[in-house]
PDB file of N, CA and C in Angstrom:
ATOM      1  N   UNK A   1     106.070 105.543  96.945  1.00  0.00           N
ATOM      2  CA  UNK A   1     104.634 105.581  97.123  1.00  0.00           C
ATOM      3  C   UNK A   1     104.100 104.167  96.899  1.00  0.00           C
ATOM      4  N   UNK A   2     103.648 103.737  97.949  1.00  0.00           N
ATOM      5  CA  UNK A   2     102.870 102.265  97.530  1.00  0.00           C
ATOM      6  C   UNK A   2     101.313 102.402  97.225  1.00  0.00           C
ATOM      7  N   UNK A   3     100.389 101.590  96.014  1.00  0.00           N
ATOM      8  CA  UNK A   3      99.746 101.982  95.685  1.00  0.00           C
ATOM      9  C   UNK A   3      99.129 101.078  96.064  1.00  0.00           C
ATOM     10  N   UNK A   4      98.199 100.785  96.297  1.00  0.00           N
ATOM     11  CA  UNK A   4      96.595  99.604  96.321  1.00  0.00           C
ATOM     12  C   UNK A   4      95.922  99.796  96.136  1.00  0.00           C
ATOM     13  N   UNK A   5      95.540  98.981  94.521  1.00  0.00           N
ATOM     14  CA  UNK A   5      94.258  99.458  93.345  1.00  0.00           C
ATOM     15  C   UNK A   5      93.352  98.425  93.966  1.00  0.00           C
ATOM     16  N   UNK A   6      91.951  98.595  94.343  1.00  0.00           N
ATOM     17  CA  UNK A   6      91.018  97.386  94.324  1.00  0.00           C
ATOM     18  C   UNK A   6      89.925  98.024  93.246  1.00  0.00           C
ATOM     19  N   UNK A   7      89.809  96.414  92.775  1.00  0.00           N
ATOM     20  CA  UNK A   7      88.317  96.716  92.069  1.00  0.00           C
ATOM     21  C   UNK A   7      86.966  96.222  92.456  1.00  0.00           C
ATOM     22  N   UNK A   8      85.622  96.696  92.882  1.00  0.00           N
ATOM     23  CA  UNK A   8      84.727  96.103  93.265  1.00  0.00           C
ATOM     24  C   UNK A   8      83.819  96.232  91.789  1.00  0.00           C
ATOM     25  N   UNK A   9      83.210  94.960  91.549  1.00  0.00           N
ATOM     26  CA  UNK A   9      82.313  94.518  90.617  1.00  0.00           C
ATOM     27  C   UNK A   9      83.037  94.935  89.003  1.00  0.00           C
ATOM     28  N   UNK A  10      84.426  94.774  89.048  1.00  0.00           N
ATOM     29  CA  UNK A  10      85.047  94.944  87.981  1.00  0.00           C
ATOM     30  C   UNK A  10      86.425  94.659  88.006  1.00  0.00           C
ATOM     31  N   UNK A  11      87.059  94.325  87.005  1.00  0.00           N
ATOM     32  CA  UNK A  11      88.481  93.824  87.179  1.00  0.00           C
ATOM     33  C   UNK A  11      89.510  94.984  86.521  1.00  0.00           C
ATOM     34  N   UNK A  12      90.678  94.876  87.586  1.00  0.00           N
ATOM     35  CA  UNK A  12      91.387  95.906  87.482  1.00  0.00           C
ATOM     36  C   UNK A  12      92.177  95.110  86.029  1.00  0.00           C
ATOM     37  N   UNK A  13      92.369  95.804  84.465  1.00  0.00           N
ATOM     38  CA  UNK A  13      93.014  95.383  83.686  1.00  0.00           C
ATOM     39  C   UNK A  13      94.747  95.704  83.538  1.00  0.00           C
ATOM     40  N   UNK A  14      95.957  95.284  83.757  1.00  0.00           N
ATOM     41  CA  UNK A  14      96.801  96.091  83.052  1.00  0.00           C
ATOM     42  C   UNK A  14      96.542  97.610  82.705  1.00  0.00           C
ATOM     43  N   UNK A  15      95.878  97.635  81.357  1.00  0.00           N
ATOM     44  CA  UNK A  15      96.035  99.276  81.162  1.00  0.00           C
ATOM     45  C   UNK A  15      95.199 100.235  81.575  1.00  0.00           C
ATOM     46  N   UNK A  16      94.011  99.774  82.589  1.00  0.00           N
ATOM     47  CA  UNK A  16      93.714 100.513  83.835  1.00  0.00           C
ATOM     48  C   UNK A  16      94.554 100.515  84.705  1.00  0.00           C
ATOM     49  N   UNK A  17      95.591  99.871  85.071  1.00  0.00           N
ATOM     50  CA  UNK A  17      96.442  99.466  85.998  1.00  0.00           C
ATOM     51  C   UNK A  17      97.204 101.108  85.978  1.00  0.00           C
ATOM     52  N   UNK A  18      97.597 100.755  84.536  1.00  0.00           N
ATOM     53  CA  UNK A  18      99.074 101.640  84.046  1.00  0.00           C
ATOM     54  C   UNK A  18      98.642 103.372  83.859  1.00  0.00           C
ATOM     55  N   UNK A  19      97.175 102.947  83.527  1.00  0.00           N
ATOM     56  CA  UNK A  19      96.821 104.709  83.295  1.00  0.00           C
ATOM     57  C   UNK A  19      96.757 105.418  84.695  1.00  0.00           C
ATOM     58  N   UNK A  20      95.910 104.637  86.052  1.00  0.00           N
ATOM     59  CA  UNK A  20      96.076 105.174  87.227  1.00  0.00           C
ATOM     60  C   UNK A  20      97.260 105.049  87.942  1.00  0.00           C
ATOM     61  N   UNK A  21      98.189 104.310  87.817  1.00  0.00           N
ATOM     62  CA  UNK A  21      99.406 104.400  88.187  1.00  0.00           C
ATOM     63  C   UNK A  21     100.138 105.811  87.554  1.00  0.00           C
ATOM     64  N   UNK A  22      99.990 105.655  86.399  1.00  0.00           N
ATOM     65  CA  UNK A  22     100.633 107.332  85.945  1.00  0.00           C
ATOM     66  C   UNK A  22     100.255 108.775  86.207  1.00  0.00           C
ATOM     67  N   UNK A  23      98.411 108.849  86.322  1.00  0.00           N
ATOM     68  CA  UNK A  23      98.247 109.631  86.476  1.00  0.00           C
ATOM     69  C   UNK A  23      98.379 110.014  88.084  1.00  0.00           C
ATOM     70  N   UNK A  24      98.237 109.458  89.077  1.00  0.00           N
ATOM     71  CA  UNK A  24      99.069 109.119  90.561  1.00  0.00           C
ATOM     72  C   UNK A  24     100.055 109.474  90.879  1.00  0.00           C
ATOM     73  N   UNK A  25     101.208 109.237  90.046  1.00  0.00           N
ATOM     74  CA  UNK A  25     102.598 110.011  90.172  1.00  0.00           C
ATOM     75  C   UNK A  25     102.595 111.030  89.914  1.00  0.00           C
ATOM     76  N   UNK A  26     101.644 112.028  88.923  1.00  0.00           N
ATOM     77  CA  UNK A  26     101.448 113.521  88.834  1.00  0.00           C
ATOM     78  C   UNK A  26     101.114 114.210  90.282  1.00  0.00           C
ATOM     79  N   UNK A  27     101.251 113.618  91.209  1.00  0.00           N
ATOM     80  CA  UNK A  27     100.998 113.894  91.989  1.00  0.00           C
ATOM     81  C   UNK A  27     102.447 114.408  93.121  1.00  0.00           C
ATOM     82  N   UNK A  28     103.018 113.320  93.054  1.00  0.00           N
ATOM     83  CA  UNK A  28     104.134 114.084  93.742  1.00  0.00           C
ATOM     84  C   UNK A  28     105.133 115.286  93.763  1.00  0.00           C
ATOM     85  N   UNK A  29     104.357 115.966  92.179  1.00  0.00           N
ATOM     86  CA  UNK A  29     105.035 117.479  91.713  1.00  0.00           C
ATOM     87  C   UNK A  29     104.698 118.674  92.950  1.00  0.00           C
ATOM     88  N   UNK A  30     103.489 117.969  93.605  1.00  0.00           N
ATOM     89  CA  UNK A  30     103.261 118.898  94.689  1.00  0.00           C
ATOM     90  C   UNK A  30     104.584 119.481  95.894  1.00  0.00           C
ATOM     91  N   UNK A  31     105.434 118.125  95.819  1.00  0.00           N
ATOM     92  CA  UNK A  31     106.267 118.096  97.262  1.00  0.00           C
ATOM     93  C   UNK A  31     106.056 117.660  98.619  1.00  0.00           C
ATOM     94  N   UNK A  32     105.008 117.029  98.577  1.00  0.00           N
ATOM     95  CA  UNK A  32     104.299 116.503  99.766  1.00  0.00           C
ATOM     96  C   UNK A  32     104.699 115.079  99.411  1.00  0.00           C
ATOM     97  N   UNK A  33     104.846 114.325 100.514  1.00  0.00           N
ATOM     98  CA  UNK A  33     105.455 112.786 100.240  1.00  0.00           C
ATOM     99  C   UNK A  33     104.212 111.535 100.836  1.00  0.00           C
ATOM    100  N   UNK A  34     104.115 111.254  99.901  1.00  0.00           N
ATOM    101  CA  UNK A  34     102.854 110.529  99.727  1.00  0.00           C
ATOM    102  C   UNK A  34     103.114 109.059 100.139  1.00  0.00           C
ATOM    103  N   UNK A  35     103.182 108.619 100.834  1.00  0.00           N
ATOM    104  CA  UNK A  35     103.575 106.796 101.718  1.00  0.00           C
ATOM    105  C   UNK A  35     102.439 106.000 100.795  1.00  0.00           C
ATOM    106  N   UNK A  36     101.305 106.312 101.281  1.00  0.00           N
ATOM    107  CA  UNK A  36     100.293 104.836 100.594  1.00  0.00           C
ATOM    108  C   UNK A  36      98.929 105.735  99.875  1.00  0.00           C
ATOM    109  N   UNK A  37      98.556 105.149  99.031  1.00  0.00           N
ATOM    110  CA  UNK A  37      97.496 105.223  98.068  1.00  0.00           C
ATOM    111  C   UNK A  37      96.726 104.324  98.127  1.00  0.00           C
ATOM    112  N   UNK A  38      95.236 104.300  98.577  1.00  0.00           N
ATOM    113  CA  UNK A  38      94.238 103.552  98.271  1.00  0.00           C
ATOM    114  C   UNK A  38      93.819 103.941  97.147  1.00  0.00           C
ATOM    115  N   UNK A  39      93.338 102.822  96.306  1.00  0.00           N
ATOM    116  CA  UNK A  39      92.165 103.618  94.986  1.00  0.00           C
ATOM    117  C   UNK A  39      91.050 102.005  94.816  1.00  0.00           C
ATOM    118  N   UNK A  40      89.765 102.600  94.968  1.00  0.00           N
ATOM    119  CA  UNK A  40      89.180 101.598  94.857  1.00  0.00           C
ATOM    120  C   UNK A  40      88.044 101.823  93.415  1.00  0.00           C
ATOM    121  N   UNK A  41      88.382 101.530  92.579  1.00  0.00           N
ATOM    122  CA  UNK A  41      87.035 101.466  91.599  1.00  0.00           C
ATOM    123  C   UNK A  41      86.301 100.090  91.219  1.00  0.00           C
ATOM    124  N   UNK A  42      84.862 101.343  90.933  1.00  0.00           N
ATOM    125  CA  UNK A  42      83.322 100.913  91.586  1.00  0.00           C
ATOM    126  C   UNK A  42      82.638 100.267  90.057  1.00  0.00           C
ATOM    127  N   UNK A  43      82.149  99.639  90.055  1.00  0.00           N
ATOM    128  CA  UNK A  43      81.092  99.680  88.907  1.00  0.00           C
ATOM    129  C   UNK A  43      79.733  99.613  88.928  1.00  0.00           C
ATOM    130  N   UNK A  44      78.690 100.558  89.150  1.00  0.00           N
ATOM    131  CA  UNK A  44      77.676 100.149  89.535  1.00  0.00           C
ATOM    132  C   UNK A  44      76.892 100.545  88.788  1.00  0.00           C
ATOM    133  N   UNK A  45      75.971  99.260  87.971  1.00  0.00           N
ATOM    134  CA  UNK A  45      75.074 100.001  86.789  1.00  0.00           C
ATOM    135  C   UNK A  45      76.163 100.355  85.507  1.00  0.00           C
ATOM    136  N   UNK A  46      75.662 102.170  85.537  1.00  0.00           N
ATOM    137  CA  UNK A  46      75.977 102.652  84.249  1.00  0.00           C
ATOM    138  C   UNK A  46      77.079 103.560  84.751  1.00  0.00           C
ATOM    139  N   UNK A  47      77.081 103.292  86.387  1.00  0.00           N
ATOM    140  CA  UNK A  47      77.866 104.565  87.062  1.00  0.00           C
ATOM    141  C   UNK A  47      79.268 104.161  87.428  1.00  0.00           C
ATOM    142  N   UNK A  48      80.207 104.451  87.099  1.00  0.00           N
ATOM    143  CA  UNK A  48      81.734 104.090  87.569  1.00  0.00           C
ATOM    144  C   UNK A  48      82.309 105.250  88.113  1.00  0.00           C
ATOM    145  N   UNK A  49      82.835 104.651  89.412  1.00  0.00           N
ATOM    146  CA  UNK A  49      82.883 105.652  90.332  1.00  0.00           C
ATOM    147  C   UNK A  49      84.639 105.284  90.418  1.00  0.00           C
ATOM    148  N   UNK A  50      85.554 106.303  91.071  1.00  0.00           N
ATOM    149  CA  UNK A  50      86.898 106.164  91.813  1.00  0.00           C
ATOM    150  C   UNK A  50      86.794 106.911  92.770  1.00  0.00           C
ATOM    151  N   UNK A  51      87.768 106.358  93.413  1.00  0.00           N
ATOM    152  CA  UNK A  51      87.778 106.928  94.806  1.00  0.00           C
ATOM    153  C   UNK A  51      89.054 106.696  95.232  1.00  0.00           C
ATOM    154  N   UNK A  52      89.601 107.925  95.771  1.00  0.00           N
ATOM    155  CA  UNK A  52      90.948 107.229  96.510  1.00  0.00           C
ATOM    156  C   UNK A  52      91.244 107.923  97.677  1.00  0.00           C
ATOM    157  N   UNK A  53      91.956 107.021  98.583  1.00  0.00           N
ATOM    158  CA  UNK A  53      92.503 108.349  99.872  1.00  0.00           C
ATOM    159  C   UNK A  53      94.176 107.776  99.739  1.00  0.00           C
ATOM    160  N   UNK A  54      94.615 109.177 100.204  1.00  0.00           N
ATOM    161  CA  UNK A  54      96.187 109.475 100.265  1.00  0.00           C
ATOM    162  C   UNK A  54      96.663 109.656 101.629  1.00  0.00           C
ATOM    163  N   UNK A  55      97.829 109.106 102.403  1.00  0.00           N
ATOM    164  CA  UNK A  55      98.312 108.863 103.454  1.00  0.00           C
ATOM    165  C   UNK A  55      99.442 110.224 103.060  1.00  0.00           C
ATOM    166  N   UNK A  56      99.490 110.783 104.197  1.00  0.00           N
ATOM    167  CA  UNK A  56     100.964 112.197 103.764  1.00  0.00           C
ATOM    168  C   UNK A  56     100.804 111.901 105.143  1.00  0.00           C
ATOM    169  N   UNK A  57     102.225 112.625 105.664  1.00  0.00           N
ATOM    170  CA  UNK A  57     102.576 112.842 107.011  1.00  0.00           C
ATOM    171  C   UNK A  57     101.935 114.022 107.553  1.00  0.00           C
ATOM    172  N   UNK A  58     100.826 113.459 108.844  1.00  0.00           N
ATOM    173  CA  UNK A  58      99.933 114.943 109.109  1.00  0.00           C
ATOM    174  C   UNK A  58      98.918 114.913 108.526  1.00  0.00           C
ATOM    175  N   UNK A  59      98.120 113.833 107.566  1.00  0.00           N
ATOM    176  CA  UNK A  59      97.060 114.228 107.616  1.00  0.00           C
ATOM    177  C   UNK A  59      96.683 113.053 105.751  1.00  0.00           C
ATOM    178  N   UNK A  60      95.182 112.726 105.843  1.00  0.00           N
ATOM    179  CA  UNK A  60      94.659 111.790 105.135  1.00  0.00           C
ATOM    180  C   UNK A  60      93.688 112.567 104.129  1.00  0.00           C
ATOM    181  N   UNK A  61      94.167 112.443 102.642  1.00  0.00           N
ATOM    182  CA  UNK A  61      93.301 113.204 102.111  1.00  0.00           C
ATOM    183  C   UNK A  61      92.225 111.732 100.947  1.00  0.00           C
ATOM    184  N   UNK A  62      91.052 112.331 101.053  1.00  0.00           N
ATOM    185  CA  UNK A  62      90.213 111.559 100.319  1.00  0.00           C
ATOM    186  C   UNK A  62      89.366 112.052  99.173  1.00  0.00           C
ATOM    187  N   UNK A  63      88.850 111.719  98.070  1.00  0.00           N
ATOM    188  CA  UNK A  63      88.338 111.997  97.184  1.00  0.00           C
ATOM    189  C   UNK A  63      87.945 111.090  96.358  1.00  0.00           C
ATOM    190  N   UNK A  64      86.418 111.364  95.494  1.00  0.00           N
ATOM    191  CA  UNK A  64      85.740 110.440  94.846  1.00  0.00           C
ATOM    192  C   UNK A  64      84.959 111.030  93.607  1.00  0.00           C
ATOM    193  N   UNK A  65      85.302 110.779  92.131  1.00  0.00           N
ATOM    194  CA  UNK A  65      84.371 111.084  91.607  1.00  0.00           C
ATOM    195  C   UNK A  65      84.261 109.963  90.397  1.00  0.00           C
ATOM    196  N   UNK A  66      82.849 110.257  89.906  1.00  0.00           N
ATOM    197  CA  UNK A  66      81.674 109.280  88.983  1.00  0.00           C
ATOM    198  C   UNK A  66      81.969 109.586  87.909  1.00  0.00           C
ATOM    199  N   UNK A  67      81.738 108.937  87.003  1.00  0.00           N
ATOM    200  CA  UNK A  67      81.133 108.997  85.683  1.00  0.00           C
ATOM    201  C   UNK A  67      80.627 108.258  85.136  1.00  0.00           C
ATOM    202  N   UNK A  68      80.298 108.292  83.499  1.00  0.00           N
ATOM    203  CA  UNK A  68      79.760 106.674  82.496  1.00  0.00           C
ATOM    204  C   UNK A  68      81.106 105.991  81.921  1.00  0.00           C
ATOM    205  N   UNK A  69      81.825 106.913  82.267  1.00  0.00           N
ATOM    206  CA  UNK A  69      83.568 105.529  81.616  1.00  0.00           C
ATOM    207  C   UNK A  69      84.572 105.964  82.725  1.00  0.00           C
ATOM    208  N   UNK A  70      85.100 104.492  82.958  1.00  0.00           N
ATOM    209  CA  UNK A  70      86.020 104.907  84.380  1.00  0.00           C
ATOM    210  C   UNK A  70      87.072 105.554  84.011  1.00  0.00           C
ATOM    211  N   UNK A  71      87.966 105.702  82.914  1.00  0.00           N
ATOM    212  CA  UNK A  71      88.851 106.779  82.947  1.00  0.00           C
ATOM    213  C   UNK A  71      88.368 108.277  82.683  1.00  0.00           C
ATOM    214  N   UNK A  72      87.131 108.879  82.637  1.00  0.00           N
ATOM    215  CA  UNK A  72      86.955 110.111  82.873  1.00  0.00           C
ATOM    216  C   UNK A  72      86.783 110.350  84.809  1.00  0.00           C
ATOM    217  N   UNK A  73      86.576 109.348  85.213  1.00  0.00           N
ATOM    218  CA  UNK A  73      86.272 109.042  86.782  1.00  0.00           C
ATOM    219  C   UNK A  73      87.495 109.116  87.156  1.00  0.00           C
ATOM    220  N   UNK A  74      88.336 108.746  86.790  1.00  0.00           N
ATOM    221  CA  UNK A  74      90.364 108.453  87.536  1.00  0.00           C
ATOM    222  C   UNK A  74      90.754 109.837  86.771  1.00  0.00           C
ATOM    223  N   UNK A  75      90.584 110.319  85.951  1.00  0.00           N
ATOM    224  CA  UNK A  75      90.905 112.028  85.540  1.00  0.00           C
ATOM    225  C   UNK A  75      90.033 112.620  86.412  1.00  0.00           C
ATOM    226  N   UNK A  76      88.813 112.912  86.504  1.00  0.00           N
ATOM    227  CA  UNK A  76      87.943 114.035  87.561  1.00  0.00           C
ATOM    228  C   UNK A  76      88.547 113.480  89.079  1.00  0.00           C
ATOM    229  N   UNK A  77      89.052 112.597  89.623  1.00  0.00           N
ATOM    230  CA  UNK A  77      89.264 112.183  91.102  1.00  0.00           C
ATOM    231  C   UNK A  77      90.686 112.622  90.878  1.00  0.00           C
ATOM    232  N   UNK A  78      91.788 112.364  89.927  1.00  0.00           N
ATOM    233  CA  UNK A  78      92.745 113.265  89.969  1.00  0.00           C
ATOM    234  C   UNK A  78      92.885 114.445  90.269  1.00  0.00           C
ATOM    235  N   UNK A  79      92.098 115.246  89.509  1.00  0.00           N
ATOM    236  CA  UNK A  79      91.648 116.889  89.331  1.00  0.00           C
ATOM    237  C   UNK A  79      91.300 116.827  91.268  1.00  0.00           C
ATOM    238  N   UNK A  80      90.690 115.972  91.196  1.00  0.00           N
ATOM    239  CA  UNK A  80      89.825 117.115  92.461  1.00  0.00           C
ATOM    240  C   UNK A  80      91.096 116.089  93.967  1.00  0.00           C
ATOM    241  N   UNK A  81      92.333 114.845  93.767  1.00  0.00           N
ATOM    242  CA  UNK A  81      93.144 114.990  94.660  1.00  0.00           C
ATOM    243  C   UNK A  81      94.284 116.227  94.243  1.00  0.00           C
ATOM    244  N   UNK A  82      94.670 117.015  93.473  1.00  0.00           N
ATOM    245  CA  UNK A  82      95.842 117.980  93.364  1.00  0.00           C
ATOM    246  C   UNK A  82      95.005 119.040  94.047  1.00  0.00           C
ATOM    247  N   UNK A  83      93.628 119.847  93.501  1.00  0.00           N
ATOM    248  CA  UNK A  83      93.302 120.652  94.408  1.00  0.00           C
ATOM    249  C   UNK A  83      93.110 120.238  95.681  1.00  0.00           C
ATOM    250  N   UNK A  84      93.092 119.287  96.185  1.00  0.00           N
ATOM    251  CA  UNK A  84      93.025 119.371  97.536  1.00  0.00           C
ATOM    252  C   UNK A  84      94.680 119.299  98.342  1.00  0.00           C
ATOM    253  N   UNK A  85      95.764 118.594  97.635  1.00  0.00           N
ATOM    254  CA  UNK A  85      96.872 118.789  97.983  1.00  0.00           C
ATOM    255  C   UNK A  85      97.284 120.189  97.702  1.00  0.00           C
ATOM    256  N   UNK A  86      97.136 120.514  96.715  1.00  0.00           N
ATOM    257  CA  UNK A  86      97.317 122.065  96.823  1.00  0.00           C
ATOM    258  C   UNK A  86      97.217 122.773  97.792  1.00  0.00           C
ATOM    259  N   UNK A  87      95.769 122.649  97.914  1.00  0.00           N
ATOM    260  CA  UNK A  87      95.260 123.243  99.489  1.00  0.00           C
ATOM    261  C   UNK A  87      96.399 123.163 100.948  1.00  0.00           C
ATOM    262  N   UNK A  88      96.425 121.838 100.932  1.00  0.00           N
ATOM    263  CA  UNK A  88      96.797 121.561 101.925  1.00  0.00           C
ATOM    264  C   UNK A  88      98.413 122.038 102.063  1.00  0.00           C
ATOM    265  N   UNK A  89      99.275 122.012 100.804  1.00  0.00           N
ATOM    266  CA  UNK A  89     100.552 122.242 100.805  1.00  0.00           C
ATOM    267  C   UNK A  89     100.455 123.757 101.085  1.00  0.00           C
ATOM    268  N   UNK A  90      99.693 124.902 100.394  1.00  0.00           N
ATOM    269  CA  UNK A  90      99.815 126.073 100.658  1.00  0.00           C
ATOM    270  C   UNK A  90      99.364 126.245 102.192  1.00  0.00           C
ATOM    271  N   UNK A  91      98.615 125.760 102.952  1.00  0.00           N
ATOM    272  CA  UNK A  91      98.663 125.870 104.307  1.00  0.00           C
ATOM    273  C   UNK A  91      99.644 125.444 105.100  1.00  0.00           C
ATOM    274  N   UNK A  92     100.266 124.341 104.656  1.00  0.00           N
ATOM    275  CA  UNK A  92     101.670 124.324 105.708  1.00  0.00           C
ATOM    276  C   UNK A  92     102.720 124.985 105.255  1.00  0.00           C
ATOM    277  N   UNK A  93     102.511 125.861 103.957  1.00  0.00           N
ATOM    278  CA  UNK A  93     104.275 126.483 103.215  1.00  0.00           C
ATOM    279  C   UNK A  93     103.828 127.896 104.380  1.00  0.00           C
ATOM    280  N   UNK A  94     105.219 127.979 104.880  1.00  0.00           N
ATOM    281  CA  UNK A  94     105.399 129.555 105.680  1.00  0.00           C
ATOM    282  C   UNK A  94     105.097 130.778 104.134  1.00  0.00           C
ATOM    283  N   UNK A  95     104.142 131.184 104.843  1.00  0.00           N
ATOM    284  CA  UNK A  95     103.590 132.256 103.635  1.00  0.00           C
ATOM    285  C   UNK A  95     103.779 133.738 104.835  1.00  0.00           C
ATOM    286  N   UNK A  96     104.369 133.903 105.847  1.00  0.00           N
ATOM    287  CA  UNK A  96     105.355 134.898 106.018  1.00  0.00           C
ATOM    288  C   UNK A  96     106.548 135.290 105.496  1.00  0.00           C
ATOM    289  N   UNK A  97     106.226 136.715 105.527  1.00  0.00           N
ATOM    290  CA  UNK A  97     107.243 137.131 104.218  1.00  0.00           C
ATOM    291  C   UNK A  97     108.166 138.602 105.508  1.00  0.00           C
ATOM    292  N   UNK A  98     109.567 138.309 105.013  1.00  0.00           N
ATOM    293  CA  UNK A  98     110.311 138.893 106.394  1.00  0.00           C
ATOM    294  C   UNK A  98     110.207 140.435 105.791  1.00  0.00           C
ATOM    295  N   UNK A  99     110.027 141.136 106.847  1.00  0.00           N
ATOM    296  CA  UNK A  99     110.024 143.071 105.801  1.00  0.00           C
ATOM    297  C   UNK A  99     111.206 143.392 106.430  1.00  0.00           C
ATOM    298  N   UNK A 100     112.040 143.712 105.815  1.00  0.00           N
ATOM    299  CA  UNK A 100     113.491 144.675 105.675  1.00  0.00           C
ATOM    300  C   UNK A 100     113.112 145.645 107.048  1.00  0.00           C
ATOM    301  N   UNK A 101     114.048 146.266 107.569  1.00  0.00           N
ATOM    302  CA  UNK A 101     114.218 147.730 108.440  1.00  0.00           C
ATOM    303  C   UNK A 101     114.685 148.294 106.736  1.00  0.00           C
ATOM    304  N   UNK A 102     113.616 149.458 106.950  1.00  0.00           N
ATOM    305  CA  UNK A 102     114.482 150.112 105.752  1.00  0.00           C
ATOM    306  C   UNK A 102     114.366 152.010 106.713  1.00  0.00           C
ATOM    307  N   UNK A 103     116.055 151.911 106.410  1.00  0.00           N
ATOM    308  CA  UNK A 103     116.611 153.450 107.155  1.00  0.00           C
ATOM    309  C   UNK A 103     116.760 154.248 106.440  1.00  0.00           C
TER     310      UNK A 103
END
């Protein structure tokens, strides 16, 4: 998974570096194979925002959420990329189920 952190109106530190890098790899428990990661965090005001979109084969998923401290912002944008991979993995898993001949 290649990752590309940008920061606008704030500098990406080391252990912002290391906390969204980790919490990012919780991600591949899904089974979906994840090529590239954008993540761009925002600082604006009092509001710190993340945002990231995910490259999978078949399809681009995006998500963004705010807060007043950017690691509750990189936890809520986590939360809300697994439900959406979720989503997306249970729509491509064959959820036909074969029924027996029963004689």
């Amino acid at each position: 998974m290649q990752l590309n952190l940008t920061g606008h109106h704030c500098q990406i530190t080391p252990a912002l570096r290391s906390f969204t890098t980790e919490k990012l790899e919780r991600l591949s428990r899904f089974g979906e194979e994840i090529t590239t990661v954008n993540v761009v965090l925002n600082v604006d005001k009092l509001l710190q925002t993340a945002e990231a979109t995910l490259h999978i084969p078949g399809a681009d998923i995006h998500a963004s959420a705010s807060s007043k401290d950017m690691y509750t912002a990189i936890d809520e944008l986590i939360h809300k990329l697994e439900a959406q991979i979720k989503k997306y993995h249970d729509k491509h898993t064959n959820h036909h189920h074969h029924k027996h001949d029963e004689e």
